[in-house]
Structures are given as C-alpha cells and as structure tokens.
Protein backbone atom coordinates (compact mmCIF):
# COMPACT_ATOMS: atom_id res chain seq x y z
CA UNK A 1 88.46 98.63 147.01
CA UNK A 2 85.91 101.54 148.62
CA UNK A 3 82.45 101.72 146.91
CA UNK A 4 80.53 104.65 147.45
CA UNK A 5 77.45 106.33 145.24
CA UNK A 6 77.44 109.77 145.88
CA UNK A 7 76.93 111.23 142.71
CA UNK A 8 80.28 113.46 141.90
CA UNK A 9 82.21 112.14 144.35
CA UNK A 10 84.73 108.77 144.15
CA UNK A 11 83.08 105.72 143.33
CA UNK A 12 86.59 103.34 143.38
CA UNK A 13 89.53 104.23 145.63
CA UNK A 14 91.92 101.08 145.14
CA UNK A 15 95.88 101.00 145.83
CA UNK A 16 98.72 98.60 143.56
CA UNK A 17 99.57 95.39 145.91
CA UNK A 18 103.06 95.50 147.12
CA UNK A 19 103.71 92.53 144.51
CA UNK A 20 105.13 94.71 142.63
CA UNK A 21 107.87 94.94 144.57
CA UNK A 22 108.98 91.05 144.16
CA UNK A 23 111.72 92.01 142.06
CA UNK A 24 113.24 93.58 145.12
CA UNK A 25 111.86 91.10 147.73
CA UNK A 26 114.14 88.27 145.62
CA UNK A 27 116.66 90.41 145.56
CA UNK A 28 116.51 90.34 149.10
CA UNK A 29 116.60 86.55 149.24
CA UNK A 30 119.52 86.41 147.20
CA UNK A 31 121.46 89.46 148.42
CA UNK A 32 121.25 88.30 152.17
CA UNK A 33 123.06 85.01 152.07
CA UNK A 34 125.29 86.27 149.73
CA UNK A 35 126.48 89.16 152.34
CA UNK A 36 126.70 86.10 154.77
CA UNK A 37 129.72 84.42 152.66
CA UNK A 38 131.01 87.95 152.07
CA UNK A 39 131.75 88.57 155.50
CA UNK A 40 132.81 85.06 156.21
CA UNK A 41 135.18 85.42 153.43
CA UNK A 42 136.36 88.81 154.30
CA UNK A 43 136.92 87.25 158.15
CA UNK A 44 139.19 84.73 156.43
CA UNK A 45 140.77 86.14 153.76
CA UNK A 46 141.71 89.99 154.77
CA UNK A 47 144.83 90.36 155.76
CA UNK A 48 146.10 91.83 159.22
CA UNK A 49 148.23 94.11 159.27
CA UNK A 50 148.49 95.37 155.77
CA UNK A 51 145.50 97.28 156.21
CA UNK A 52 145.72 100.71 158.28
CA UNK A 53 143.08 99.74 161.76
CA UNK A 54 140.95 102.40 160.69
CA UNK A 55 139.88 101.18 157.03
CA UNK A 56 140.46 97.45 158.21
CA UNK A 57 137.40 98.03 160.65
CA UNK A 58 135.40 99.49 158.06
CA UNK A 59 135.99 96.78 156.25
CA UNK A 60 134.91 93.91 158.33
CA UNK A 61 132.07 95.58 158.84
CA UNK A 62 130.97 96.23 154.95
CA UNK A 63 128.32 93.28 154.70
CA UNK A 64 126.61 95.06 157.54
CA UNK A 65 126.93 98.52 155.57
CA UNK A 66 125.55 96.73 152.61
CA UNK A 67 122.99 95.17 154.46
CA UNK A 68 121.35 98.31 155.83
CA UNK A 69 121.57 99.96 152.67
CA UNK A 70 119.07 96.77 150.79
CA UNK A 71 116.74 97.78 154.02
CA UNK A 72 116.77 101.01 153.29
CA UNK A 73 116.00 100.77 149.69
CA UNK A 74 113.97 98.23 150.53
CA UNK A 75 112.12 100.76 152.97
CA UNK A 76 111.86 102.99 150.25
CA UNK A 77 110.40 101.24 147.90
CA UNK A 78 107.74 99.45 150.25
CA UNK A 79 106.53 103.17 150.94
CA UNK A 80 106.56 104.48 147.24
CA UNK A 81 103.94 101.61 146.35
CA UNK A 82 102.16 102.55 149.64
CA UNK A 83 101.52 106.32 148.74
CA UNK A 84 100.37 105.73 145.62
CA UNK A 85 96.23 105.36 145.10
CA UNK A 86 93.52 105.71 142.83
CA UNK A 87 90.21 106.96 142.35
CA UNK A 88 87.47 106.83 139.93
CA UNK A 89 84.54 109.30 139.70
CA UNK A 90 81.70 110.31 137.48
CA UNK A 91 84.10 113.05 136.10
CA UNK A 92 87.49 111.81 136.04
CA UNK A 93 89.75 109.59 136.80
CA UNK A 94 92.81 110.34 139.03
CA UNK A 95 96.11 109.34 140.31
CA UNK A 96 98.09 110.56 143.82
CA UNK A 97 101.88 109.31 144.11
CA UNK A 98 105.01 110.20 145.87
CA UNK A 99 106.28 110.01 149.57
CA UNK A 100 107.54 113.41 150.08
CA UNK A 101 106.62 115.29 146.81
CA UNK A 102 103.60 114.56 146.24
CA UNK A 103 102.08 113.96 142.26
CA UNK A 104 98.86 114.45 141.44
CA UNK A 105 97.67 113.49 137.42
CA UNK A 106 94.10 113.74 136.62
CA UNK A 107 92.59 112.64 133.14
CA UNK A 108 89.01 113.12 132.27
CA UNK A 109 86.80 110.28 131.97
CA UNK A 110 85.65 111.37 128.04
CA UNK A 111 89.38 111.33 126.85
CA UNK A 112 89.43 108.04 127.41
CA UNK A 113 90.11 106.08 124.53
CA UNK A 114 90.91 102.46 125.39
CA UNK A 115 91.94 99.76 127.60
CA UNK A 116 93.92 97.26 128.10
CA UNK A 117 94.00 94.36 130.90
CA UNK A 118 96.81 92.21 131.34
CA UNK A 119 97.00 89.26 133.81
CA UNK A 120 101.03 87.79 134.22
CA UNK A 121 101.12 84.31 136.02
CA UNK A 122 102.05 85.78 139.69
CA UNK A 123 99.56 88.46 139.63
CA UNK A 124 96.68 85.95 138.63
CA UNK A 125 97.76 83.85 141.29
CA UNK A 126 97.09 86.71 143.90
CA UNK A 127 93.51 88.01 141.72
CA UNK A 128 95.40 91.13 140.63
CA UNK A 129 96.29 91.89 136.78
CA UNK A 130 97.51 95.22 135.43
CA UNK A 131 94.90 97.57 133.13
CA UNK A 132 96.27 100.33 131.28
CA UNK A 133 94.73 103.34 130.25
CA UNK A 134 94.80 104.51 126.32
CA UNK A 135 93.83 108.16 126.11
CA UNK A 136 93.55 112.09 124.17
CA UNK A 137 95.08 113.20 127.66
CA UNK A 138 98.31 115.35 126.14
CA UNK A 139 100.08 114.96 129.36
CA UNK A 140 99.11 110.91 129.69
CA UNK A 141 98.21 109.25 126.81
CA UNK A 142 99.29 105.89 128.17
CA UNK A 143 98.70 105.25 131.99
CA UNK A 144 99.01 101.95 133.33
CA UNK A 145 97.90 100.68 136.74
CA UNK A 146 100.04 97.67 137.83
CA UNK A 147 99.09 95.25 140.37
CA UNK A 148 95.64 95.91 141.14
CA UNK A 149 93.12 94.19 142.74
CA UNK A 150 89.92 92.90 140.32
CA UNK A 151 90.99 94.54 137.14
CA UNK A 152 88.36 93.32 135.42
CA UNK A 153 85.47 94.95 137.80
CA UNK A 154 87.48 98.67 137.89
CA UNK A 155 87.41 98.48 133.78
CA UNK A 156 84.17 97.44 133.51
CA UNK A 157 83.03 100.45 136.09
CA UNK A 158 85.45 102.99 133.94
CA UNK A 159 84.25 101.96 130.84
CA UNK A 160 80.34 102.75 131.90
CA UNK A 161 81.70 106.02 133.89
CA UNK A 162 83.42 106.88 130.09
CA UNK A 163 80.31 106.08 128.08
CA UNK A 164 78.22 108.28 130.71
CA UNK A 165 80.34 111.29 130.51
CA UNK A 166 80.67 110.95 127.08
CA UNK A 167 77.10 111.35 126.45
CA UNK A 168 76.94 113.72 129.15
CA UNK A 169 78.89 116.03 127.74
CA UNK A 170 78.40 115.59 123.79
CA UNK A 171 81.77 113.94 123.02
CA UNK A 172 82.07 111.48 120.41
CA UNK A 173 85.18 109.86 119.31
CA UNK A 174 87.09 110.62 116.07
CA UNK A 175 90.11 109.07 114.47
C-alpha cells in the first residue's frame, strides 16, 4: 500500500493478494498426482495394438497435455489477479482490471453509501480481509475488493475521503 498527500491525486494504490487464487493452487495439488496415476495407468492398461500409432501416441502422452493446460490456466489466472489495482483519491475511488482488455470502473467518493468488511479464517491468517463497497453508482452498486491487505485502514481512509467530499460538494444522503 502507496501513501501519498498530494491533494487530488491517489492517496491508496493497493493490489488483491494472489490468495485468492488458492482454490486453483489446491487444485494444483490435487490435479498433479492425480495425472501421475493417470499416466501410470494408461502405461499399464492401454492396449497395443488396438489403437492406430498415431492416436496411441497421443494418448500416452495426455497427462502431459493435461498438465500444461492446469499451467496455463494456472498462468492465467496468476496474471488476472496481478493486473488488477486500486486507488483511492479525494474525488473518487477507482478500479483498473484485465490483462489484455483493459477495464477501467470509477465511482465517486459521495455515492458511496456503505461498507462492509469481511475477514474469512485464511485471509486473517495472512492480515488481509475483503471490504465491499455499497453505493448510488448505477453501473456498481455493489463492488467488492477481495483479498486485500489492512482492510480495516483503506475503510477507515474511504470513509473520511466520503464524508469530505460529501460536504464538499453539498450531498447529503436520502433513503
């Protein structure tokens, strides 16, 4: 997390841990010795012969095809986590994703309505917790940040930011 005080400029710049991506990193631990007895059992069990060469070699060699496909989703998800960031400034809050396509979501610091901060076992383990956003935004109403570092400290600087610019700007909420 990158403090800075320059008035109208970011004051937080923070990125989601790769945690998030334990689902997959299990399903790494589990898929890999799995492949192992595949290929084992496709050594012993295919028969020779039956099979025309060409397929049969294909064949023998699916664990490996399988293999290299987990590291390339694998890959791929390691680098969507690592393009996406966040930044908070007097104004408004924003949010850059994608690896080739690139999104870019802003939502203005008065239309913020709520938040929410959520802690699961793992993250708190690691200091990280997930905060989500409650908002007027038409586009966003509900944005949640997962995995991020010191949730506590980014909502407490977002919810002063909110109250500023709020009073800044007139804006008082009405339900």
């Amino acid at each position: 997390m990158n403090n800075k005080n320059i008035n109208r400029e970011t004051i937080i710049k923070f990125n989601p841990s790769q945690l998030v991506n334990l689902p997959v990193f299990l399903l790494g631990m589990i898929l890999i010795p799995g492949l192992c007895l595949l290929d084992d059992l496709i050594k012993l069990y295919l028969p020779s012969g039956f099979i025309p060469e060409e397929i049969e070699l294909y064949i023998r060699n699916l664990p490996v095809y399988l293999a290299l496909l987990y590291a390339i989703y694998l890959g791929y998800q390691i680098l969507k986590i690592s393009c996406i960031r966040y930044e908070i400034s007097p104004e408004e809050f924003r949010y850059y994703s994608g690896i080739l396509s690139r999104k870019h979501e802003f939502i203005e610091n008065y239309r913020v309505k709520d938040f929410s901060i959520n802690r699961p076992l793992i993250y708190r383990l690691f200091g990280l917790g997930n905060l989500t956003i409650y908002t007027s935004d038409k586009t966003t109403p509900v944005f949640k940040m997962e995995a991020i570092s010191n949730p506590q400290d980014i909502y407490k600087t977002l919810r002063g930011l909110v109250e500023q610019n709020r009073r800044a700007k007139h804006v008082f909420e009405v339900d």
